[in-house]
C-alpha atoms as a PDB file:
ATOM      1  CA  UNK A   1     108.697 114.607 128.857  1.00  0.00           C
ATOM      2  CA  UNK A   2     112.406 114.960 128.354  1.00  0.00           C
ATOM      3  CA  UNK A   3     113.200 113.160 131.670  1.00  0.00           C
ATOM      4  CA  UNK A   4     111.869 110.117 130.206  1.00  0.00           C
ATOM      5  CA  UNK A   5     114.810 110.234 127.494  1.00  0.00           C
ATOM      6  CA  UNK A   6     117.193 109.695 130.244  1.00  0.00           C
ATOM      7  CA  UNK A   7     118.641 106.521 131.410  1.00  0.00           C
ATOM      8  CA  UNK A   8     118.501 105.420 135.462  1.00  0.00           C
ATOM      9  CA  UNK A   9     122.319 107.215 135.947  1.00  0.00           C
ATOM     10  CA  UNK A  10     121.359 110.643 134.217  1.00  0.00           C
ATOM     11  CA  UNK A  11     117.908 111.082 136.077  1.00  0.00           C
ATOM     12  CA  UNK A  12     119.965 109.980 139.219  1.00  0.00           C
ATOM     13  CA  UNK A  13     122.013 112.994 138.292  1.00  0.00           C
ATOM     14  CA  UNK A  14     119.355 115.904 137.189  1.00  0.00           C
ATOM     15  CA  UNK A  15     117.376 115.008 140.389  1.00  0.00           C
ATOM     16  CA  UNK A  16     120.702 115.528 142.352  1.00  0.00           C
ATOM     17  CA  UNK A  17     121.877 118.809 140.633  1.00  0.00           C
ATOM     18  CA  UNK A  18     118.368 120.405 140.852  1.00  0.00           C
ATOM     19  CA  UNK A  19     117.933 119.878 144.279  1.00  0.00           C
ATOM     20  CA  UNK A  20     121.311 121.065 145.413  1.00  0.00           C
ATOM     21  CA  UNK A  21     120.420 124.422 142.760  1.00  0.00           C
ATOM     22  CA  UNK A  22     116.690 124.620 144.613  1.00  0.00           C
ATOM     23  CA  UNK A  23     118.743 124.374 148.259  1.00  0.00           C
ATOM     24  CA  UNK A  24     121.239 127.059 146.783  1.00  0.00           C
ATOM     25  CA  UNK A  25     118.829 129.036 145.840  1.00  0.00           C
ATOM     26  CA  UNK A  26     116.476 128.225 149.127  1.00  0.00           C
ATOM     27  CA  UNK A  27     119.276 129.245 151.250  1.00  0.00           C
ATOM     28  CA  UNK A  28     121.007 132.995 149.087  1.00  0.00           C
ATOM     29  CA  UNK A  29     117.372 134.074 148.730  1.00  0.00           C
ATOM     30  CA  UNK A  30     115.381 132.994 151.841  1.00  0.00           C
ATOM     31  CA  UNK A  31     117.543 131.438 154.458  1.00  0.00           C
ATOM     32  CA  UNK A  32     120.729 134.096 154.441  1.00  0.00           C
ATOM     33  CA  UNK A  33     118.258 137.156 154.352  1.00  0.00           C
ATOM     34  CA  UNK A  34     116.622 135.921 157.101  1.00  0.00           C
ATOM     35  CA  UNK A  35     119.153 135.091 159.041  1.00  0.00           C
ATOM     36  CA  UNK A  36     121.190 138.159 158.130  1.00  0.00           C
ATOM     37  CA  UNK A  37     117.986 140.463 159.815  1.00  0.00           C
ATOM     38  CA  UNK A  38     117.614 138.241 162.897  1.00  0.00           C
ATOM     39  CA  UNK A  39     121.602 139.118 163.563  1.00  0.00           C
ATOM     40  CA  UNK A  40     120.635 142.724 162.628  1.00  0.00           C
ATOM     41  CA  UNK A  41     117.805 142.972 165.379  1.00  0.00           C
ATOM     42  CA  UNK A  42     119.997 141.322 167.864  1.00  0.00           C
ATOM     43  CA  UNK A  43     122.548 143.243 167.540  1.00  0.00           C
ATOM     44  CA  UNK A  44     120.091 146.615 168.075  1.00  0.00           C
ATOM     45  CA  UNK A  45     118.674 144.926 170.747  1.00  0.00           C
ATOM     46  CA  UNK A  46     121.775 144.689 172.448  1.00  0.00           C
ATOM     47  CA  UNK A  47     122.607 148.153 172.224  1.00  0.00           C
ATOM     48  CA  UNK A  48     119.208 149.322 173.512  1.00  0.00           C
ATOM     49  CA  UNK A  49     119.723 146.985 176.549  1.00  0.00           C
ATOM     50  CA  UNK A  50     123.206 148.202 177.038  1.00  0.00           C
ATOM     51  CA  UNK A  51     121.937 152.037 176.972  1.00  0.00           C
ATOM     52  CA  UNK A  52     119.141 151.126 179.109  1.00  0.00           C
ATOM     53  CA  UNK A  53     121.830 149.406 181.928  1.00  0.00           C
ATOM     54  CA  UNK A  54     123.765 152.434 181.412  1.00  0.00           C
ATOM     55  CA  UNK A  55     120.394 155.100 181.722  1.00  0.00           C
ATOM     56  CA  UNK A  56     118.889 153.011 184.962  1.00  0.00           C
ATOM     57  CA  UNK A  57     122.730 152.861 186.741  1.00  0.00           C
ATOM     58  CA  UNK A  58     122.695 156.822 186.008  1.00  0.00           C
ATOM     59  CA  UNK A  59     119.146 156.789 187.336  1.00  0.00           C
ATOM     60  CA  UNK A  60     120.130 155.488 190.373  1.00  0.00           C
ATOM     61  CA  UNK A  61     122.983 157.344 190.871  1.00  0.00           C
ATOM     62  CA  UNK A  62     121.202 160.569 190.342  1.00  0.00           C
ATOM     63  CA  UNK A  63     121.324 161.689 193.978  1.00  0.00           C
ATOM     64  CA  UNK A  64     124.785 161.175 193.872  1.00  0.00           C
ATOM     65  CA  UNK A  65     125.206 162.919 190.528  1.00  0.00           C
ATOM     66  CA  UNK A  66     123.372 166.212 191.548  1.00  0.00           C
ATOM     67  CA  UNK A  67     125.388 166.546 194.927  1.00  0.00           C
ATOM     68  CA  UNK A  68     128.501 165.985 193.451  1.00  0.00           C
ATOM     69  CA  UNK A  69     127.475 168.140 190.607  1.00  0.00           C
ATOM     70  CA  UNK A  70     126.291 171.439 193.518  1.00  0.00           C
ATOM     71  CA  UNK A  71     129.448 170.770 195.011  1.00  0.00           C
ATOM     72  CA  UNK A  72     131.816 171.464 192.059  1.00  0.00           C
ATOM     73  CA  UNK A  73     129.164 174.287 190.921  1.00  0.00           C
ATOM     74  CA  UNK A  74     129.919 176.082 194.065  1.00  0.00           C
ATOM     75  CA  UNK A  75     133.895 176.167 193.453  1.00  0.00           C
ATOM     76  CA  UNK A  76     133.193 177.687 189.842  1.00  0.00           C
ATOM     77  CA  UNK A  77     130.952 180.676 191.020  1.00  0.00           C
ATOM     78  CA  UNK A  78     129.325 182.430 188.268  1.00  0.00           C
ATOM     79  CA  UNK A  79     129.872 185.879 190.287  1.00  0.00           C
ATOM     80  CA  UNK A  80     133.473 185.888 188.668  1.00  0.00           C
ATOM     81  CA  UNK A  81     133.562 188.130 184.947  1.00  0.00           C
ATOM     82  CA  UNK A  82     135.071 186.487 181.930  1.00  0.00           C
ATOM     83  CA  UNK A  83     138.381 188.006 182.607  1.00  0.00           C
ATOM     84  CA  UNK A  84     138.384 187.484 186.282  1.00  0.00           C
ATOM     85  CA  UNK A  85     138.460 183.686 185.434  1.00  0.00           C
ATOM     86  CA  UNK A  86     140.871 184.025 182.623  1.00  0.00           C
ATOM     87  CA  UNK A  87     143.262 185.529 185.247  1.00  0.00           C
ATOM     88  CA  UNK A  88     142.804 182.950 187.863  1.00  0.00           C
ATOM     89  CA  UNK A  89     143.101 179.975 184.700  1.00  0.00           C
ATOM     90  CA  UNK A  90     146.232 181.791 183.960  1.00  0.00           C
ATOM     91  CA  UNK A  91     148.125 182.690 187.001  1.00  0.00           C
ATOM     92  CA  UNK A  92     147.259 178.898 188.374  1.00  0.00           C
ATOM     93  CA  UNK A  93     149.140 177.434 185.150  1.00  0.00           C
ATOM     94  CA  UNK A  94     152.387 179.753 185.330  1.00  0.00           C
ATOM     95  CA  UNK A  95     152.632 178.928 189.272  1.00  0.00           C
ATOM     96  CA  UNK A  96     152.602 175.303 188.171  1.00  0.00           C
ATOM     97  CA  UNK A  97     155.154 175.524 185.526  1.00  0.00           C
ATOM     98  CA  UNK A  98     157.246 177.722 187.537  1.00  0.00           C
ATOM     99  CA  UNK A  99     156.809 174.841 190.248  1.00  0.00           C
ATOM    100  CA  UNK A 100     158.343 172.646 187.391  1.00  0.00           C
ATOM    101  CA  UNK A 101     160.867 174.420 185.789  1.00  0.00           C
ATOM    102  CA  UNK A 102     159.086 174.762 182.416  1.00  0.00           C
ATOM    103  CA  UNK A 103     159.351 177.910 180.185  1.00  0.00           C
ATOM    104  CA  UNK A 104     155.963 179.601 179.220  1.00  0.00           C
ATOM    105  CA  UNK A 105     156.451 180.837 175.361  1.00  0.00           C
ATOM    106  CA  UNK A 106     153.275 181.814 174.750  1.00  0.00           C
ATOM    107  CA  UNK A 107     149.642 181.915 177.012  1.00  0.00           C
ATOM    108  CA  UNK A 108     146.658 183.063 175.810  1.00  0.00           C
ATOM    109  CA  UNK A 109     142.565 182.721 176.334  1.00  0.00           C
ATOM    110  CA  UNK A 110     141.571 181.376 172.921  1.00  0.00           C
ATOM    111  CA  UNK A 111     137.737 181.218 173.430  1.00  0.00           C
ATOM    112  CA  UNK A 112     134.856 180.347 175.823  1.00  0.00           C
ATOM    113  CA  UNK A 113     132.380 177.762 174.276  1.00  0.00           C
ATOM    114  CA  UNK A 114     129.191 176.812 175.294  1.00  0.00           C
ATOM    115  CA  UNK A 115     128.792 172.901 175.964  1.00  0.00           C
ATOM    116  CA  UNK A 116     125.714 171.020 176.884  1.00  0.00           C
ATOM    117  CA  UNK A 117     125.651 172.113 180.682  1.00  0.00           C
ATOM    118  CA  UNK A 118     128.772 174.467 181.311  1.00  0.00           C
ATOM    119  CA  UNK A 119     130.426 176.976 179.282  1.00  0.00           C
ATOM    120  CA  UNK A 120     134.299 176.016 178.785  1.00  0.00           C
ATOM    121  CA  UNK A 121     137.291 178.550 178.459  1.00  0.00           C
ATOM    122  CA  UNK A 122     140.127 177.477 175.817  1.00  0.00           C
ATOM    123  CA  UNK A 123     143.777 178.468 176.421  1.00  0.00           C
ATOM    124  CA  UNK A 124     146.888 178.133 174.189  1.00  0.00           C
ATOM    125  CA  UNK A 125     150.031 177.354 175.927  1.00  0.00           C
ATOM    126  CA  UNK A 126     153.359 177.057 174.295  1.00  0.00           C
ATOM    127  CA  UNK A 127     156.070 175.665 176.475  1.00  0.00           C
ATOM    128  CA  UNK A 128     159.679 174.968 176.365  1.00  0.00           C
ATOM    129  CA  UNK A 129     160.903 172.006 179.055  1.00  0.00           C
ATOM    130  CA  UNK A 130     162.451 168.266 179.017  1.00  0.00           C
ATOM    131  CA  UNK A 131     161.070 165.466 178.912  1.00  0.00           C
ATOM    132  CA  UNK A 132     160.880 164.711 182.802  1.00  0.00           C
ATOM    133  CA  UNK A 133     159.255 168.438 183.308  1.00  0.00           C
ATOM    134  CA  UNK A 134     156.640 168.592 180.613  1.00  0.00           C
ATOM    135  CA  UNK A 135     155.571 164.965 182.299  1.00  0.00           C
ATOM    136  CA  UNK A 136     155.346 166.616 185.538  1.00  0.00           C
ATOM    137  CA  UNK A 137     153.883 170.003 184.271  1.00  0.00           C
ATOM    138  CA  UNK A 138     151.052 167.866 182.539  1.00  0.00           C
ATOM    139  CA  UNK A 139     150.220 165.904 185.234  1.00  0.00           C
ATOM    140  CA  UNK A 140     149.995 168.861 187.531  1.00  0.00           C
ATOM    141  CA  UNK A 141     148.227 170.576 184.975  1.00  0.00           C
ATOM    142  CA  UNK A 142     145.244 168.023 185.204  1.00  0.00           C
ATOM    143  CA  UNK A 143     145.710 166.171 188.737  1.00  0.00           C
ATOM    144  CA  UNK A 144     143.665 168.799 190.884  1.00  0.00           C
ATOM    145  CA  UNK A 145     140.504 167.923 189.312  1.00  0.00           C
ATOM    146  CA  UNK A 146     138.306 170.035 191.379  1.00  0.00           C
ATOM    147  CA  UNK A 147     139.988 173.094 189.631  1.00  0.00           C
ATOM    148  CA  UNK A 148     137.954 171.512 185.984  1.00  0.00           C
ATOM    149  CA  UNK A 149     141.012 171.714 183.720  1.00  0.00           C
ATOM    150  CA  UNK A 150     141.414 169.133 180.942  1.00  0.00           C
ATOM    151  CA  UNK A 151     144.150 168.894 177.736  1.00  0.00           C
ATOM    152  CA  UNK A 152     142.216 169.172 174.713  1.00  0.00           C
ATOM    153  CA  UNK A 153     144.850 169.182 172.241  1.00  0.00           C
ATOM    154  CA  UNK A 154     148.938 168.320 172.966  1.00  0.00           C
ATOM    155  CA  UNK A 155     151.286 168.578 170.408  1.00  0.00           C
ATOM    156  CA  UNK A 156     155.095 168.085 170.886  1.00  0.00           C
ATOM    157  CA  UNK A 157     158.464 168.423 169.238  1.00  0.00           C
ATOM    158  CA  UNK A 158     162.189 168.808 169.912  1.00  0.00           C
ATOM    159  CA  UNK A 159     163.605 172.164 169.996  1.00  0.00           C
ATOM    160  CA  UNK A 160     165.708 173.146 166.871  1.00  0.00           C
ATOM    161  CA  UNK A 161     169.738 173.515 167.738  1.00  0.00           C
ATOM    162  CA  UNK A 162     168.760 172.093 171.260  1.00  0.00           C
ATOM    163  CA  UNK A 163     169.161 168.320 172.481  1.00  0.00           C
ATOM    164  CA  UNK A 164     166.903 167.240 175.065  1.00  0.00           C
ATOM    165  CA  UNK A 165     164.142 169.936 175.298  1.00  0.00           C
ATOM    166  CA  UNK A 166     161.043 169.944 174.035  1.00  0.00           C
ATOM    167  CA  UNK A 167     158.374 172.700 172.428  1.00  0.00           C
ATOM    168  CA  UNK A 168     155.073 171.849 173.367  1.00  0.00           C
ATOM    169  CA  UNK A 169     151.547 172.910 172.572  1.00  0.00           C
ATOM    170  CA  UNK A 170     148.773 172.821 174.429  1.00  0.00           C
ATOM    171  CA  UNK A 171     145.033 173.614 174.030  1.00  0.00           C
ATOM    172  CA  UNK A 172     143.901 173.573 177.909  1.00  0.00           C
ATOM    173  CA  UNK A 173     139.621 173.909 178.507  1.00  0.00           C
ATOM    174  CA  UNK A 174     138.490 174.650 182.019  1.00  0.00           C
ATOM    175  CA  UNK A 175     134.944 173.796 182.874  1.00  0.00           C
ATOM    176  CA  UNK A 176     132.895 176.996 184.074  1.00  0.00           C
ATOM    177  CA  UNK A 177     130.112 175.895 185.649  1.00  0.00           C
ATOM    178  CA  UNK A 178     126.897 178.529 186.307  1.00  0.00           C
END
């Protein structure tokens, strides 16, 4: 054997190099995959426990959840026609820029989509106002939250020719509930 041809100092050294190759290799082809799985699984076991927390809190809370949910149904009566409830969407967000001094450009009923468990209307809204009025217009907009209404999509930029006011535009959804 070829070993044999080496003196005490060289065998000292293969021995040494192919163990630390055999742990190198031990460890990229066994130990890391290993390892890298067993940090995989924990990781999906932690979400599944964090989903079931969530699932069992809602589960509790389901009494809750439904009489809070017939309450709000009640104030979004499905007797009222598509346009009925565009009109009442419509008049409540002029009163409440008129209430804050904003301009309406533009209002208009976009769409009504149908989400998981309520249909929602969509409404474009183009207004004119400073800074301190579109603050206050927005936060009127969505502070009554029994009336549903949520800002989807809020773009803003200055006025052209005009220092200190703003054109903004919204996308505002309220939440029909049947």
């Amino acid at each position: 054997m070829f070993i044999n041809n080496f003196n005490k100092r060289e065998r000292y050294l293969a021995f040494a190099t192919l163990s630390i190759v055999s742990i190198a290799l031990v460890y990229v082809f066994i130990i890391d995959p290993i390892t890298a799985k067993w940090r995989d699984l924990n990781s999906q076991i932690r979400s599944k426990v964090n989903t079931l927390k969530k699932d069992s809190m809602l589960a509790a809370n389901q009494k809750t959840i439904k009489s809070e949910y017939a309450k709000l149904s009640k104030r979004g009566s499905p007797l009222k026609t598509k346009d009925q409830e565009a009109a009442e969407i419509l008049t409540f967000i002029e009163s409440v820029s008129k209430n804050d001094a904003c301009v309406i450009v533009n209002i208009k009923p976009v769409d009504i989509r149908d989400a998981v468990s309520h249909k929602e209307m969509l409404i474009d809204v183009t207004i004119e106002a400073n800074m301190a009025q579109l603050s206050k217009f927005l936060y009127d907009i969505e502070n009554p939250r029994e009336n549903l209404i949520d800002i989807k999509r809020f773009s803003v930029s200055s006025k052209y020719g005009q220092t200190g006011v703003l054109k903004s535009t919204l996308l505002i959804s309220k939440a029909l509930l049947e």
